[in-house]
Protein backbone atom coordinates (compact mmCIF):
# COMPACT_ATOMS: atom_id res chain seq x y z
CA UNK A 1 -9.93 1.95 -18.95
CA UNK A 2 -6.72 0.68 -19.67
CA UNK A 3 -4.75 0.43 -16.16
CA UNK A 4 -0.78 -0.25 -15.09
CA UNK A 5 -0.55 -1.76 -11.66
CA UNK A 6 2.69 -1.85 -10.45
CA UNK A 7 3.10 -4.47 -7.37
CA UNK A 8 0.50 -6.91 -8.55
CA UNK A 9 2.05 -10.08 -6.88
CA UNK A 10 1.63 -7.74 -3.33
CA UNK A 11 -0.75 -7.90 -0.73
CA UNK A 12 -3.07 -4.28 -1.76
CA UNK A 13 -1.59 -4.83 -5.47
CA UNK A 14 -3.39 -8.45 -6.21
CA UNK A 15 -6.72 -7.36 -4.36
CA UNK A 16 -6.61 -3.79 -6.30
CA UNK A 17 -5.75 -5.97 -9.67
CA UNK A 18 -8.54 -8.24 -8.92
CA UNK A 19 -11.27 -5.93 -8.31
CA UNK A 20 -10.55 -3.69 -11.42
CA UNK A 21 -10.63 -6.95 -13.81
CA UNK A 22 -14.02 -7.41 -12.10
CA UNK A 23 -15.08 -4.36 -13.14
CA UNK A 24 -13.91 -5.28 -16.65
CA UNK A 25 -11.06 -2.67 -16.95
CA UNK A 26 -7.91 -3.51 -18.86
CA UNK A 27 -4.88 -4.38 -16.25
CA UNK A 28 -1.67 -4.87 -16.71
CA UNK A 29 0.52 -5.89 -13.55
CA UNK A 30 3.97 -5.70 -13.24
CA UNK A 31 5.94 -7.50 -10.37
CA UNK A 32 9.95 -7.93 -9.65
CA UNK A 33 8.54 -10.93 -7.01
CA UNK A 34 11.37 -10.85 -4.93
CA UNK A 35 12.11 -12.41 -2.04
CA UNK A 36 11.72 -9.45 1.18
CA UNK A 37 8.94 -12.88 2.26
CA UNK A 38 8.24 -15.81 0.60
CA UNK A 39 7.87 -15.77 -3.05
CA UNK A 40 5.48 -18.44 -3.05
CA UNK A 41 2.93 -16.46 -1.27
CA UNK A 42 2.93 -13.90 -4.05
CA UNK A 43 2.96 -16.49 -6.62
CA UNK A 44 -0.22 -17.79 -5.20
CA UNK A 45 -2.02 -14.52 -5.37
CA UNK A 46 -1.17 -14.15 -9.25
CA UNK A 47 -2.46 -17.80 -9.56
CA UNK A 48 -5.69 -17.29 -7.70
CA UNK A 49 -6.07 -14.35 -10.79
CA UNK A 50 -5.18 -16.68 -13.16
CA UNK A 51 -1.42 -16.37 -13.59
CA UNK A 52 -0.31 -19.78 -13.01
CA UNK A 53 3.79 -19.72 -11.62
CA UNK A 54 4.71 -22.28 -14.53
CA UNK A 55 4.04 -19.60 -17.51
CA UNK A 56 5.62 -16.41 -15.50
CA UNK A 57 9.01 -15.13 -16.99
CA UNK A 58 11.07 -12.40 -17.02
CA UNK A 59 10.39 -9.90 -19.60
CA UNK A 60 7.35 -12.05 -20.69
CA UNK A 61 3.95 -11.38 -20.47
CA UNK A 62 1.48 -14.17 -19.34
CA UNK A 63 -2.79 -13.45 -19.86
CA UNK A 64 -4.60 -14.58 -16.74
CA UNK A 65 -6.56 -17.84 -17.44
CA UNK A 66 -9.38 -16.36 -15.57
CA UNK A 67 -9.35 -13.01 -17.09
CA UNK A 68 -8.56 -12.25 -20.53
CA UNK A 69 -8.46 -8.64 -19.66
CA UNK A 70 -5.57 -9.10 -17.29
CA UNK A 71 -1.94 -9.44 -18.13
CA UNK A 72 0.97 -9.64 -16.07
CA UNK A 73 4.61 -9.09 -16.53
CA UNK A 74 7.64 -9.98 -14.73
CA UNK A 75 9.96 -7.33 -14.42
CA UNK A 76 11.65 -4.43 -12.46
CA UNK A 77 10.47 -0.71 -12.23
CA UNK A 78 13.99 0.32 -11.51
CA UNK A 79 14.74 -0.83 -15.75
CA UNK A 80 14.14 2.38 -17.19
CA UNK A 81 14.09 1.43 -20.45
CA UNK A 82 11.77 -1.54 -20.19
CA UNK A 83 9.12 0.68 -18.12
CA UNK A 84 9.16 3.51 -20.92
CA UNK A 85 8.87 0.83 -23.60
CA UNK A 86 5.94 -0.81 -21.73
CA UNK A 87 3.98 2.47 -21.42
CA UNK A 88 5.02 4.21 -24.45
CA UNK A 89 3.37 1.02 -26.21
CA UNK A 90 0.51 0.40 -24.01
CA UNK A 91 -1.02 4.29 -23.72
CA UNK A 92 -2.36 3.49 -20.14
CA UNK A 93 -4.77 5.65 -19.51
CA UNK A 94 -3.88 5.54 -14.64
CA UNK A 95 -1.11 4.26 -13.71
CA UNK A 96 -1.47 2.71 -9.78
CA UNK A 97 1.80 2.90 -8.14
CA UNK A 98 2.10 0.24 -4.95
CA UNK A 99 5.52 -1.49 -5.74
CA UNK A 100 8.09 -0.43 -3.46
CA UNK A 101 10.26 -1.93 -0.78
CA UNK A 102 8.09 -1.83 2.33
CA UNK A 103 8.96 -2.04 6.27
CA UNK A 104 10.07 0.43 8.60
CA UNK A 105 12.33 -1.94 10.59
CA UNK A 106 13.58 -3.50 7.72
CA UNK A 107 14.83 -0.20 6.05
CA UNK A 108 17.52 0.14 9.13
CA UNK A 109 18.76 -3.12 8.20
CA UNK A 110 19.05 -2.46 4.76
CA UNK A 111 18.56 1.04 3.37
CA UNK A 112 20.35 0.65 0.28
CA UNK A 113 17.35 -1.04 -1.01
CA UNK A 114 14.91 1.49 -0.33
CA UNK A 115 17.02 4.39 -2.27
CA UNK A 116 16.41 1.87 -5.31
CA UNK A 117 12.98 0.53 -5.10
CA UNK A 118 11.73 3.85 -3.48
CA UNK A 119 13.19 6.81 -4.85
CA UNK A 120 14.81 5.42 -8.22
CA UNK A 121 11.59 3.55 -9.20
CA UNK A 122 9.18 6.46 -8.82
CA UNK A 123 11.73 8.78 -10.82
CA UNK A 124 11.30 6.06 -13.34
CA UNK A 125 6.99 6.16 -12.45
CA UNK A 126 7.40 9.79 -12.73
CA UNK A 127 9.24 10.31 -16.39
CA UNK A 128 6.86 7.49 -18.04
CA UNK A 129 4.16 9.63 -17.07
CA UNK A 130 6.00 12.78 -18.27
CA UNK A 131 6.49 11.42 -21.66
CA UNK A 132 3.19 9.25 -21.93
CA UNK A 133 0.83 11.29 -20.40
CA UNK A 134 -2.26 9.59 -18.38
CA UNK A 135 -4.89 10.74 -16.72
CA UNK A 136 -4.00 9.85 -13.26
CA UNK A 137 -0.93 8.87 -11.20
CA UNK A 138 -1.95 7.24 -8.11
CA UNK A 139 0.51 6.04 -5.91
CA UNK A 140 0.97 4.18 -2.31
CA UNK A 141 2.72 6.89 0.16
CA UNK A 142 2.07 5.68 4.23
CA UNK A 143 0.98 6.43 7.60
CA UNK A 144 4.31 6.61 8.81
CA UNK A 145 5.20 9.92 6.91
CA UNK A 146 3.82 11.48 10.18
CA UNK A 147 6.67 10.35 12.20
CA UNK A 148 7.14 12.27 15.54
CA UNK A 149 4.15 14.16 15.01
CA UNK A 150 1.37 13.57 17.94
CA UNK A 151 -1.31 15.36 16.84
CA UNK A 152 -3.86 13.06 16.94
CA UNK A 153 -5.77 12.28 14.74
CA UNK A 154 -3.28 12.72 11.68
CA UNK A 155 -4.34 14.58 9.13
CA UNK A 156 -3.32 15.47 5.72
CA UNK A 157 -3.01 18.99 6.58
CA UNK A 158 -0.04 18.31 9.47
CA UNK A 159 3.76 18.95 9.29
CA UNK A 160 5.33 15.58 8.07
CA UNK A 161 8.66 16.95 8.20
CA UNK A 162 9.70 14.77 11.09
CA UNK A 163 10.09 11.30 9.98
CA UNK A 164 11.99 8.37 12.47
CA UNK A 165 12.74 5.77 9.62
CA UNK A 166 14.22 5.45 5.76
CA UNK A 167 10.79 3.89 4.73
CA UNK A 168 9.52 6.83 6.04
CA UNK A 169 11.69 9.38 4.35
CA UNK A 170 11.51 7.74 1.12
CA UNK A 171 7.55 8.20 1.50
CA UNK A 172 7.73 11.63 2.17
CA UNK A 173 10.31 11.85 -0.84
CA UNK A 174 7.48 10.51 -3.13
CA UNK A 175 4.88 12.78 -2.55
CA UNK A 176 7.89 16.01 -3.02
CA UNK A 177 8.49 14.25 -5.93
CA UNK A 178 5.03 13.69 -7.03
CA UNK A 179 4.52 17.44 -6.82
CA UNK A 180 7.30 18.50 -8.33
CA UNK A 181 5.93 16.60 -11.49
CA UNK A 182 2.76 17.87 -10.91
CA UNK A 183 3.77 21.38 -10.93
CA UNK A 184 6.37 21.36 -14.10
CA UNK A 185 4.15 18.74 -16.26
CA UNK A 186 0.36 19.18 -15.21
CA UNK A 187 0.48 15.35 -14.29
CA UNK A 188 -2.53 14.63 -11.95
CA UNK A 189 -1.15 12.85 -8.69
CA UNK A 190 -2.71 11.68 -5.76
CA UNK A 191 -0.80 10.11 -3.37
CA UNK A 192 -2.71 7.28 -0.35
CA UNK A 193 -1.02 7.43 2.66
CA UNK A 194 -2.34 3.27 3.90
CA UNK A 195 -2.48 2.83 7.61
CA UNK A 196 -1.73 -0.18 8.57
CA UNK A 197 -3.51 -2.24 6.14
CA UNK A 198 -4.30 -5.83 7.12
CA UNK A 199 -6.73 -8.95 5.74
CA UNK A 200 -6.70 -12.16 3.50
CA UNK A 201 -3.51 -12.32 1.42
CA UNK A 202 -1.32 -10.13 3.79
CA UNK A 203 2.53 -9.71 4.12
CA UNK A 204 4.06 -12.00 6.71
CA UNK A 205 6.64 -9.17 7.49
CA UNK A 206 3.07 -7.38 8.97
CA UNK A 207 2.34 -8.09 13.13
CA UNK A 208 -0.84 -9.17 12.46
CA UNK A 209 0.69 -11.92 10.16
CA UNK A 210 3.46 -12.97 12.09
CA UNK A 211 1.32 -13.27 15.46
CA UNK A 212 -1.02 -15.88 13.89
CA UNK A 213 1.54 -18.00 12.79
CA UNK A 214 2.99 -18.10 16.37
CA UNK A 215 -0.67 -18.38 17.74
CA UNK A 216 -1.36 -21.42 16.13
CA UNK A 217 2.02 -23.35 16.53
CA UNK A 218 2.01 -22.02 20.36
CA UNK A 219 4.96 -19.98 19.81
CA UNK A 220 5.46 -16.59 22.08
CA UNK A 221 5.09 -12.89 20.12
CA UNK A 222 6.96 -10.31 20.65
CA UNK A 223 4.96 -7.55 21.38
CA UNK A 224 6.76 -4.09 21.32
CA UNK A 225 6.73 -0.80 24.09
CA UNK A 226 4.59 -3.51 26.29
CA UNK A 227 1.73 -3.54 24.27
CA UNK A 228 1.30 0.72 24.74
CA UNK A 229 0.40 0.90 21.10
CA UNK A 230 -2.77 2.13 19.00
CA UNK A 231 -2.89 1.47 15.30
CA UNK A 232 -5.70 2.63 12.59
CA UNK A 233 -6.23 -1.04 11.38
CA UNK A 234 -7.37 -0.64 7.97
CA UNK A 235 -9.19 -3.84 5.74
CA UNK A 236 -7.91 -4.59 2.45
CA UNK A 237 -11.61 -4.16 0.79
CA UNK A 238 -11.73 -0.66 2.70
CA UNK A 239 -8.39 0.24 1.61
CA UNK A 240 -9.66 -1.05 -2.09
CA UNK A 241 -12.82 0.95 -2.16
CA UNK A 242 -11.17 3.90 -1.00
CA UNK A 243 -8.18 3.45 -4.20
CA UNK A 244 -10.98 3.12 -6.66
CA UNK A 245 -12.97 6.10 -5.24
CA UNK A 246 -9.75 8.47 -5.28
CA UNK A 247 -8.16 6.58 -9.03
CA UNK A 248 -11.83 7.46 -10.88
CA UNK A 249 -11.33 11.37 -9.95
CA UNK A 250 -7.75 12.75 -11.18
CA UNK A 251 -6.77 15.57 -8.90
CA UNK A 252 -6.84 19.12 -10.40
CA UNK A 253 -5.27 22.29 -8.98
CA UNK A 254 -7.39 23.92 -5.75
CA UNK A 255 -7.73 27.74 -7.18
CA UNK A 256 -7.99 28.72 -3.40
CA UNK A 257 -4.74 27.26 -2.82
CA UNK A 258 -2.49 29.97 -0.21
CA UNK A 259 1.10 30.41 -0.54
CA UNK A 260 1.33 32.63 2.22
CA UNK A 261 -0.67 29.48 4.24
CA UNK A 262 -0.09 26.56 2.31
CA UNK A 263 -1.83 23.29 2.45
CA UNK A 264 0.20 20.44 2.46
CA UNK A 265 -2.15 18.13 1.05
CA UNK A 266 -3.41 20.26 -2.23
CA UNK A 267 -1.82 22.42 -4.82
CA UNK A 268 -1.93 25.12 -7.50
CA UNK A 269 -0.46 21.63 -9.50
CA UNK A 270 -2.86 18.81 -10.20
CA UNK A 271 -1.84 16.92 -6.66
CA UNK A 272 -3.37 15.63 -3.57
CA UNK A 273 -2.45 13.67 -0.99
CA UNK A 274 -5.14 11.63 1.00
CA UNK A 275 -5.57 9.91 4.03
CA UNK A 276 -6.75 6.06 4.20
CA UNK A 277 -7.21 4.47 6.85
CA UNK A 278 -10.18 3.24 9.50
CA UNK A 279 -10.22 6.43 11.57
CA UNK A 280 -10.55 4.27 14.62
CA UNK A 281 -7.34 3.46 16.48
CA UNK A 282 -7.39 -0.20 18.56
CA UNK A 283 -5.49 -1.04 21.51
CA UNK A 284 -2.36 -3.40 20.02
CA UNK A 285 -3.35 -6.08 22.82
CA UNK A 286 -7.31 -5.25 22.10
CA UNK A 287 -6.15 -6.29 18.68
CA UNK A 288 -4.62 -9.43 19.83
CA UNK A 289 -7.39 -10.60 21.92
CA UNK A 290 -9.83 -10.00 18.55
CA UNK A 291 -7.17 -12.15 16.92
CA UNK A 292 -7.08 -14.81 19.49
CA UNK A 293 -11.04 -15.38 19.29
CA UNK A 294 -10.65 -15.60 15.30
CA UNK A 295 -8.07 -18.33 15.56
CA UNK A 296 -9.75 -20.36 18.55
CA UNK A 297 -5.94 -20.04 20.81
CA UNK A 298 -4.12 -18.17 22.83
CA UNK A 299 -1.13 -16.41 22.29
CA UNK A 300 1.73 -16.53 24.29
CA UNK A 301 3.14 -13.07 24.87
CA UNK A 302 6.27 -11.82 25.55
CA UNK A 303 6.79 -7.85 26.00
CA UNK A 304 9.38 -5.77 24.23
CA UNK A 305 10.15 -2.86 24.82
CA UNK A 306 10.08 0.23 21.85
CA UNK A 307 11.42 -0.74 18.44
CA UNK A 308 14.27 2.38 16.48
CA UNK A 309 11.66 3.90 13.95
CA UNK A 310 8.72 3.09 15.61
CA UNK A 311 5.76 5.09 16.33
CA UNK A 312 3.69 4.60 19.73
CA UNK A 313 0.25 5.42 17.22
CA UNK A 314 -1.87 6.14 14.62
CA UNK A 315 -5.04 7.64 13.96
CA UNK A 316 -6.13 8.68 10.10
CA UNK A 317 -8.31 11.50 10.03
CA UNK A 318 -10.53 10.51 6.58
CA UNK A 319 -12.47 13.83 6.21
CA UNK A 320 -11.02 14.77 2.32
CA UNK A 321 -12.16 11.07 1.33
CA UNK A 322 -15.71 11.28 3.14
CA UNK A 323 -16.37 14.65 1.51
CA UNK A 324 -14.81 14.31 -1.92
CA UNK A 325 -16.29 10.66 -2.25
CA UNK A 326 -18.35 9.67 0.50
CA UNK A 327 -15.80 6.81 1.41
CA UNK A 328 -16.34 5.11 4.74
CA UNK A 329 -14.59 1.92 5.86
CA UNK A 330 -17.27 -0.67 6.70
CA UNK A 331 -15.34 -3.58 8.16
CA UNK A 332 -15.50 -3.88 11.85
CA UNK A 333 -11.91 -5.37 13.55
CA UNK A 334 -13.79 -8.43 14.46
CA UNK A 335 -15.19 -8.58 11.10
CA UNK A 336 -12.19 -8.11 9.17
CA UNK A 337 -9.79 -10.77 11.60
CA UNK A 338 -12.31 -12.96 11.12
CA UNK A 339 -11.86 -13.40 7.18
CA UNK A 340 -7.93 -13.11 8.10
CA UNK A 341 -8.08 -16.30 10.28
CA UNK A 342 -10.23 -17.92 8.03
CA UNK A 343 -7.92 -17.39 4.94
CA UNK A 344 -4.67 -18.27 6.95
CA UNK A 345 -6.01 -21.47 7.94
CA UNK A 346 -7.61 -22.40 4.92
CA UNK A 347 -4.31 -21.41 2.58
CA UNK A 348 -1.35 -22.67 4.85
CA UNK A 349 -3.29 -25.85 5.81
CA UNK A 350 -3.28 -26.55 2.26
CA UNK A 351 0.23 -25.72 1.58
């Protein structure tokens, strides 16, 4: 198939881009790189695909060295114009949707950039679609839709009408938009809501990221609400497996659908919405311990209390993805920190 990933230079984005050319799809990646963390990082993924920094320009597109079945262009979703030109020419037949301005603290610092690279950018994901129709529109949504909800564990079927940060809204905003699109055009949508998605080739704006490069150079960590957190630490080749599974079945309309009791997650449209994550919370200092064996040190901690737009925990319930595609994450914690030290060593000792 012939596949649009936006977000390519990102963290899921590059590992998503790199499996599919594996596979022997068609990509094309688009990326604004800018610079919410280091744009070398993200240049580094494209060149481990074969997109060497030297030959990447605006508006241009470069053919992985690696992989003459992926290309990669340098350019912003909010350009309406360019996008539509791009598709209208290229007759993709999914479109993966992971660009967007992430980070929940970050978006009370500076929300103006989430109403752009959130909200104006899938209008623009949206009306390509409309007007070069695909079979599929997959795109990221998050865990932290399910805001003050405590319900444990979270599941697609829950009230997520309760969000405590922008990033959060503008999630939520997606998937209203996605099924508003769904409903007028028939355009199949499935939208991932990623919990807390961690491994090789990460964001440094992540904990997980952030605490090994303070680990090594013996540097304290914050750690937030005194380490009383749980998160549903998800690996990238988990979170991968479970994109593929959900981007090779389109989502069509549930004829048992209820009005009178509707289902959140499924529609008379063409729309779903689906969990992905471990469904196994850890303990936040569990976590850090795991992390402290990987890297051989320990960390010096110093305790926070709770962060504005923070949640205390999160706990994916999976049961759509085991049952509609037999998807199960594999990678233990251990496991999975374990290839994260490993990588983080390995790439910043030779940087």
């Amino acid at each position: 198939m012939k596949i649009l990933i936006t977000g390519t230079a990102g963290f899921i984005g590059f590992h998503l881009a790199l499996k599919l050319v594996e596979q022997g799809h068609q990509i094309v990646g688009i990326d604004n790189i800018n610079d919410y963390y280091d744009p070398e990082l993200k240049f580094a993924r494209l060149a481990a695909c074969g997109i060497e920094k030297s030959k990447v320009q605006w508006h241009t597109e470069t053919v992985s060295t690696k992989f003459p079945n992926y290309r990669f262009i340098r350019m912003t979703i909010e350009n309406k114009g360019e996008l539509m030109s791009l598709c209208s020419r290229e007759k993709f037949d999914i479109i993966v949707h992971l660009a967007a301005q992430a980070g929940v603290r970050y978006s009370i610092l500076n929300p103006d950039a989430y109403a752009q690279s959130n909200l104006v950018s899938f209008l623009n994901i949206l009306e390509v679609s409309r007007y070069n129709p695909v079979k599929h529109l997959v795109y990221a949504s998050s865990s932290s839709v399910y805001g003050l909800n405590a319900s444990m564990p979270f599941s697609v079927q829950d009230n997520v009408d309760h969000p405590v940060s922008l990033y959060a809204a503008s999630k939520k905003s997606n998937e209203l938009m996605a099924h508003t699109y769904s409903h007028l055009y028939r355009i199949p949508t499935s939208g991932l809501r990623f919990f807390t998605v961690y491994g090789p080739w990460g964001r440094p704006d992540m904990a997980y990221f952030s605490f090994a490069g303070a680990i090594n150079s013996g540097k304290p960590i914050q750690v937030f609400n005194h380490g009383k957190m749980k998160r549903d630490f998800t690996y990238i080749d988990d979170i991968v497996t479970g994109i593929i599974n959900v981007m090779n079945h389109p989502a069509e309309p549930d004829p048992n659908w209820n009005p009178a009791k509707p289902d959140p997650s499924r529609s008379t449209a063409p729309y779903r919405i689906y969990n992905i994550g471990n469904n196994n919370p850890v303990e936040l200092m569990d976590f850090i311990e795991t992390l402290e064996a990987s890297l051989g040190k320990k960390a010096v901690i110093e305790m926070k209390g709770m962060q504005d737009g923070d949640v205390v925990a999160t706990w994916a319930n999976v049961d759509d993805l085991i049952n509609n595609f037999n998807y199960r994450p594999v990678t233990s914690i251990r496991t999975g920190l374990k290839e994260f030290a490993d990588w983080y060593n390995s790439f910043y000792r030779q940087a």
